[in-house]
Protein backbone atom coordinates (compact mmCIF):
# COMPACT_ATOMS: atom_id res chain seq x y z
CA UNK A 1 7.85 -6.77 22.32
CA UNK A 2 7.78 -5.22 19.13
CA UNK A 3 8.63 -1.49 19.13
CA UNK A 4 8.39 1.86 16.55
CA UNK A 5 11.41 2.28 14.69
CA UNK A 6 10.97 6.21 14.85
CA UNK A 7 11.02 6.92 18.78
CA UNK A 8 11.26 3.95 20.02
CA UNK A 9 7.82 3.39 21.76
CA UNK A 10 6.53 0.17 22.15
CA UNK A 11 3.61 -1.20 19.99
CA UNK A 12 1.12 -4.42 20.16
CA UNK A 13 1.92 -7.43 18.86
CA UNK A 14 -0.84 -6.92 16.47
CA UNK A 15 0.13 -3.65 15.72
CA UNK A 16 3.03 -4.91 14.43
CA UNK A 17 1.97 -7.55 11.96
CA UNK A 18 -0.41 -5.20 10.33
CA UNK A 19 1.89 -2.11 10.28
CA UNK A 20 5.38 -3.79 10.13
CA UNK A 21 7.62 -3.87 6.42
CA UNK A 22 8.58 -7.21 5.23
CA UNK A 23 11.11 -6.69 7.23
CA UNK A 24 9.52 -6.24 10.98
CA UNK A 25 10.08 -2.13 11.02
CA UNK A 26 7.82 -0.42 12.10
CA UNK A 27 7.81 3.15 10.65
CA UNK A 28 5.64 5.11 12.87
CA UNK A 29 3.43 4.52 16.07
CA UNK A 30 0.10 5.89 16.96
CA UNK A 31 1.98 8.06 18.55
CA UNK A 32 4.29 9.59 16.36
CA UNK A 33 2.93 8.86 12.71
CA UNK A 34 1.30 11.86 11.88
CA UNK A 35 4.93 13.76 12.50
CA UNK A 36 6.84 11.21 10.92
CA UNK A 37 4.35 11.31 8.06
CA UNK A 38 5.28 15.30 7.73
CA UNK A 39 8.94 14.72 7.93
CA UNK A 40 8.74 11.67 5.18
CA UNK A 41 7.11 14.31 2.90
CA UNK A 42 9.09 17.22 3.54
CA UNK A 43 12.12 14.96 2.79
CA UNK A 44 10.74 14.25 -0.67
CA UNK A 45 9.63 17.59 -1.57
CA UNK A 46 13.35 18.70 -0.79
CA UNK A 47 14.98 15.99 -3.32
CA UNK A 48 12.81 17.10 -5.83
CA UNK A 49 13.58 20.76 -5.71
């Protein structure tokens, strides 16, 4: 079963093929995307500075 890269959690297999990179990682569940969202961004911002 195909699960989110980020914590962990397990998704749906059709989750998966519409959220999944070329590469079958999933990035962020419904569960956790909106805080891995923040921490991609924050990450940026802090390169750029």
């Amino acid at each position: 079963m195909p699960q989110c890269n980020h914590c962990g959690a397990h998704v749906s297999d059709r989750f998966a093929r519409v959220f999944a990179d070329e590469y079958g990682r999933i990035r962020a569940c419904p569960g956790c995307s909106a805080n891995a969202g923040i921490a991609e961004v924050a990450k940026q911002r802090a390169q750029e500075v």
